[in-house]
Protein backbone atom coordinates (compact mmCIF):
# COMPACT_ATOMS: atom_id res chain seq x y z
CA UNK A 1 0.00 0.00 0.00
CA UNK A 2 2.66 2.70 0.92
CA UNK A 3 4.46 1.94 -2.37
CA UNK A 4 1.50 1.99 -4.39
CA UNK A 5 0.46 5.12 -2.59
CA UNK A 6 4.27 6.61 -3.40
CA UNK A 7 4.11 5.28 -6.63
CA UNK A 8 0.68 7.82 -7.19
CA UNK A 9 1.99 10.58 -5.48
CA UNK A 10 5.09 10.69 -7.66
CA UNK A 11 2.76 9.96 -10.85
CA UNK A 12 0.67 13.03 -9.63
CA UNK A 13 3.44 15.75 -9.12
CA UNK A 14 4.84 14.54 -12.77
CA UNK A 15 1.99 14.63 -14.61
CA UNK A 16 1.36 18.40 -13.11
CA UNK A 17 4.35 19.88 -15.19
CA UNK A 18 3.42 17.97 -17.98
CA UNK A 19 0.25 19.41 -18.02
CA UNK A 20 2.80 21.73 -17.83
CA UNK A 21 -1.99 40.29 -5.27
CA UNK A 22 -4.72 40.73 -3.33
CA UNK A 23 -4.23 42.01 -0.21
CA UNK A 24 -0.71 41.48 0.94
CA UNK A 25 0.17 40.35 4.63
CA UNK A 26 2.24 42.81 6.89
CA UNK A 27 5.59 41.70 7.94
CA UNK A 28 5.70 39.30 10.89
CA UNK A 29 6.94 39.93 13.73
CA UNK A 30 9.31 37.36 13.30
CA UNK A 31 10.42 39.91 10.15
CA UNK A 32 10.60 42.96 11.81
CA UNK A 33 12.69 41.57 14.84
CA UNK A 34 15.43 40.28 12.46
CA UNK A 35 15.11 43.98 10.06
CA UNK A 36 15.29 45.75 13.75
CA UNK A 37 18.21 43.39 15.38
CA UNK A 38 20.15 43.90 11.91
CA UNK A 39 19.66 47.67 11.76
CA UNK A 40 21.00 47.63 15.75
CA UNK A 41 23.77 45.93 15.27
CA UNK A 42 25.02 47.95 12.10
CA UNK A 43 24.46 50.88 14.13
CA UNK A 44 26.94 48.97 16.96
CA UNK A 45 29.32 48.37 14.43
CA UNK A 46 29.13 44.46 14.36
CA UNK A 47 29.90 42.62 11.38
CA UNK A 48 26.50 41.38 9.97
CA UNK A 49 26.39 38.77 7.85
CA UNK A 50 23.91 38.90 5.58
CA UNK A 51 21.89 36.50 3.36
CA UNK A 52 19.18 36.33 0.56
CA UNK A 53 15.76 34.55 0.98
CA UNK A 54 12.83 34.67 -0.88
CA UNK A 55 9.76 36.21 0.34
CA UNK A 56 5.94 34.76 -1.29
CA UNK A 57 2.90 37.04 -0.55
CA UNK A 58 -0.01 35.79 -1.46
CA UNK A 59 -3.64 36.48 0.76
CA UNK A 60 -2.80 34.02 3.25
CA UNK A 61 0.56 35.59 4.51
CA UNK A 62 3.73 35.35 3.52
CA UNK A 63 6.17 31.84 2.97
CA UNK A 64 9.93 32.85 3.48
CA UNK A 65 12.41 30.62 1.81
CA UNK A 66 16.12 29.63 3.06
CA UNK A 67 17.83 28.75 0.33
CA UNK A 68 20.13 25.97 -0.29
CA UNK A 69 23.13 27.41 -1.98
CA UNK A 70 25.02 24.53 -1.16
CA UNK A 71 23.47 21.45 -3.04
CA UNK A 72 21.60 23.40 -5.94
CA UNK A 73 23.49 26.50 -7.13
CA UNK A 74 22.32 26.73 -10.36
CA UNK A 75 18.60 26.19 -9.31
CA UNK A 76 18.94 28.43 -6.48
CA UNK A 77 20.52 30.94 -8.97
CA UNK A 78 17.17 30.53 -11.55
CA UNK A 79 14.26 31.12 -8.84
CA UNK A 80 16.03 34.16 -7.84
CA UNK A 81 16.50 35.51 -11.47
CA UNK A 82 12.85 34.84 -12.49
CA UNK A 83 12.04 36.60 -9.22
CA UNK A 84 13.65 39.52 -9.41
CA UNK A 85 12.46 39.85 -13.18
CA UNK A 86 8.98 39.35 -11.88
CA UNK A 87 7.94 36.60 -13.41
CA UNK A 88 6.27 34.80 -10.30
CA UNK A 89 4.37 38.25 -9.67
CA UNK A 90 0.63 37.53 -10.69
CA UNK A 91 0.86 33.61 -11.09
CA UNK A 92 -1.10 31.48 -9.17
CA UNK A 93 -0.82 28.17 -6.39
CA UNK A 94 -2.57 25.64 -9.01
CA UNK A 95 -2.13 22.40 -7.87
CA UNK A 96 -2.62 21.55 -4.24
CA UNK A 97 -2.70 18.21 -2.80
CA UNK A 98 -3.71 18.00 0.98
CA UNK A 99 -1.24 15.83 2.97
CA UNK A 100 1.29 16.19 -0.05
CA UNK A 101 2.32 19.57 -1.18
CA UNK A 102 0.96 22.87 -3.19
CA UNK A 103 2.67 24.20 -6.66
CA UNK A 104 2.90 27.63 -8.60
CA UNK A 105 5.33 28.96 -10.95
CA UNK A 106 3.81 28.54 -14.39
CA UNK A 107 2.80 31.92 -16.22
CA UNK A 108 -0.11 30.04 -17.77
CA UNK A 109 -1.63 30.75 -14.63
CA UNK A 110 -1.57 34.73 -14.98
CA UNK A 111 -4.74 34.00 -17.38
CA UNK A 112 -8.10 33.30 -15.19
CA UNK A 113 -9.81 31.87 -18.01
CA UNK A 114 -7.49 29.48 -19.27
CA UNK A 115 -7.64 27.12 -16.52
CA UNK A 116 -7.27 24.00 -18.79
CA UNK A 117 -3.42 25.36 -19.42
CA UNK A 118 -2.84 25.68 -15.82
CA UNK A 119 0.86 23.82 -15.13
CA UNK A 120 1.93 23.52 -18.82
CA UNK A 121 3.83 27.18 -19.18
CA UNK A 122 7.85 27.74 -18.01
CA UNK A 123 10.48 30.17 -19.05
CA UNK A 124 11.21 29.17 -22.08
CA UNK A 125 14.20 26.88 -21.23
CA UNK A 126 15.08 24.48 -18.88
CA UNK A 127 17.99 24.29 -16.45
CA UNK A 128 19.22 20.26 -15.23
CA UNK A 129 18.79 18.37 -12.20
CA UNK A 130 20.85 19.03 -9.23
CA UNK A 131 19.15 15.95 -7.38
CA UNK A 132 20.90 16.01 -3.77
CA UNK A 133 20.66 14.25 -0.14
CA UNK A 134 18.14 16.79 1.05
CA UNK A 135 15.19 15.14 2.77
CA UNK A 136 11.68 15.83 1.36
CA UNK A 137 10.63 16.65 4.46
CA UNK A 138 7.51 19.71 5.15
CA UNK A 139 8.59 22.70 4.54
CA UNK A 140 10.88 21.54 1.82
CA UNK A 141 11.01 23.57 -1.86
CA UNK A 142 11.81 21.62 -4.46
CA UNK A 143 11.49 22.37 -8.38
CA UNK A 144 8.83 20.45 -10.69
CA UNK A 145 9.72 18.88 -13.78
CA UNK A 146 8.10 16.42 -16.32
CA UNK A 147 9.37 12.87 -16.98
CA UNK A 148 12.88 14.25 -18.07
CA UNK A 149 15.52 14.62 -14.93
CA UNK A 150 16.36 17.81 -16.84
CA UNK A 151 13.04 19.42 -17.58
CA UNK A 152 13.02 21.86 -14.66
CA UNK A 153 11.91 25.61 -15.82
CA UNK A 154 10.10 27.64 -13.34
CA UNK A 155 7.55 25.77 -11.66
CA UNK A 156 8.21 25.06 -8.07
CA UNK A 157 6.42 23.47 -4.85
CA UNK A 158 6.21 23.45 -1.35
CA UNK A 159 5.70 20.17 0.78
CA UNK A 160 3.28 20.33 3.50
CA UNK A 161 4.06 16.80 4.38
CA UNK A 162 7.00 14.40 4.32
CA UNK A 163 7.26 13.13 0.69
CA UNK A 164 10.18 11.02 1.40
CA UNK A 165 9.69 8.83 -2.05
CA UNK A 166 10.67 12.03 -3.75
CA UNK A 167 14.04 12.38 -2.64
CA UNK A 168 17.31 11.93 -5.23
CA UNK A 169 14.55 12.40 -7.66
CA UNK A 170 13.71 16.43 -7.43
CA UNK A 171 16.07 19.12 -6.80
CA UNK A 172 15.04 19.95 -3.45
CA UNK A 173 16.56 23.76 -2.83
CA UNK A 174 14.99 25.58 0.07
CA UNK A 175 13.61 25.18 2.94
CA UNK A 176 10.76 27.55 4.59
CA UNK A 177 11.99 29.22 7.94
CA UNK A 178 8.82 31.14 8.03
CA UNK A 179 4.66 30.89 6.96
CA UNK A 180 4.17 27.04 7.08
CA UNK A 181 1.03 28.18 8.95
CA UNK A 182 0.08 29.88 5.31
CA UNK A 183 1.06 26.60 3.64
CA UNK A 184 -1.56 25.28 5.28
CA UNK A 185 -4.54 27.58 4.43
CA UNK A 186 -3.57 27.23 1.04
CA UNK A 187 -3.67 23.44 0.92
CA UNK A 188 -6.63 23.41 2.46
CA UNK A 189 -8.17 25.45 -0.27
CA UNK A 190 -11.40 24.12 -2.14
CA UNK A 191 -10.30 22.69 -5.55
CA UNK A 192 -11.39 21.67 -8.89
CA UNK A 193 -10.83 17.79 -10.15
CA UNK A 194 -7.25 18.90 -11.08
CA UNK A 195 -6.78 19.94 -7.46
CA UNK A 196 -6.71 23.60 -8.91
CA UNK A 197 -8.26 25.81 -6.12
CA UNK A 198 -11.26 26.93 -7.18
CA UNK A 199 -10.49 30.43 -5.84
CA UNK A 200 -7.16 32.39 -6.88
CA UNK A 201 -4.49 32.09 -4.77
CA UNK A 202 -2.00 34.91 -6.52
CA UNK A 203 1.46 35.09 -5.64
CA UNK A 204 4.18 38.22 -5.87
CA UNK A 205 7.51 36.77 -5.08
CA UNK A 206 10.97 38.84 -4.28
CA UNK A 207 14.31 38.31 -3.12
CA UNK A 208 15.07 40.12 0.54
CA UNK A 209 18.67 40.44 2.64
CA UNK A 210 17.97 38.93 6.15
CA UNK A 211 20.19 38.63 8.38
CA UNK A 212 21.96 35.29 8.40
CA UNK A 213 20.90 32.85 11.04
């Protein structure tokens, strides 16, 4: 049962990429301690070291991301270029899964009334697999691909659940240190048959110094 129950999960996040905002949340306080302790101890004179993460807002909250420099450069290095260009800005959450994980990133998704193309769009390109030891544990961000190891493009998604039988087989490469709580509402959405949420879960995503922990 658990392997046939793997082997349906796996077949479910593949077949998603090759199908392939509202009101913003204020700043937790989690965020403004770390802008506040960061700004103090410039003022001090300490050395801060500093570090990128990237922020989601959608109209649950916000999901920050850690990322994981370390076993996915190059895939690190392509979420924060699309970012920054703004391609995320607008897109939506269109595939969530309750006790598995919720995906965004295609641009198909800008369009309302194109539902049916929903999870088929990407950059235009496609950057290879940096498959690595990290754990799919919750919380973990990995990047979506079709049937080819090396079909990764833009599309990205959160676990909300362990999804161990994806590990070595995604490039896992971040790791939320804040708004699993928003996660939640968002997997919990009501969805269509292609567990698209029936209600537009829009996304602006940017690329913030923190302070590094």
């Amino acid at each position: 049962m658990v392997r046939n129950y793997a082997s349906a999960m796996l077949a479910a996040i593949i077949s998603v990429t090759m199908l392939m905002g509202p009101a913003l949340a204020k700043d937790s306080p989690t965020t403004e301690t770390k802008k506040t302790e960061a700004k103090s101890q410039k003022k001090s004179g300490k050395d801060v070291k500093m570090q990128e993460v990237g922020v989601i807002e959608t109209k649950h909250g916000k999901i920050v991301i850690k990322f994981l420099d370390d076993v996915a450069p190059k895939h690190v290095e392509n979420f924060k270029k699309l970012a920054k260009a703004h391609f995320y800005d607008g897109t939506t959450f269109h595939r969530v899964i309750p006790g598995f994980m919720i995906q965004g990133g295609c641009p198909n998704t800008k369009d309302a009334k194109a539902r049916h193309t929903h999870g088929m769009g990407g950059p235009g390109y496609t950057i290879n697999a940096e498959f690595n030891a990290t754990a799919h544990k919750r919380g973990i961000v990995s990047m979506a691909r079709a049937q080819d190891p090396d079909s990764a493009g833009s599309q990205f998604f959160v676990c909300v659940a362990d999804a161990r039988f994806l590990d070595r087989q995604y490039s896992a490469f971040g790791e939320v240190i804040e708004g699993m709580d928003v996660a939640d509402k968002i997997v919990g959405e009501p969805r269509d048959m292609r567990d698209n949420p029936t209600a537009r879960i829009e996304m602006k995503v940017t690329v913030e110094e923190r302070p590094a922990n």
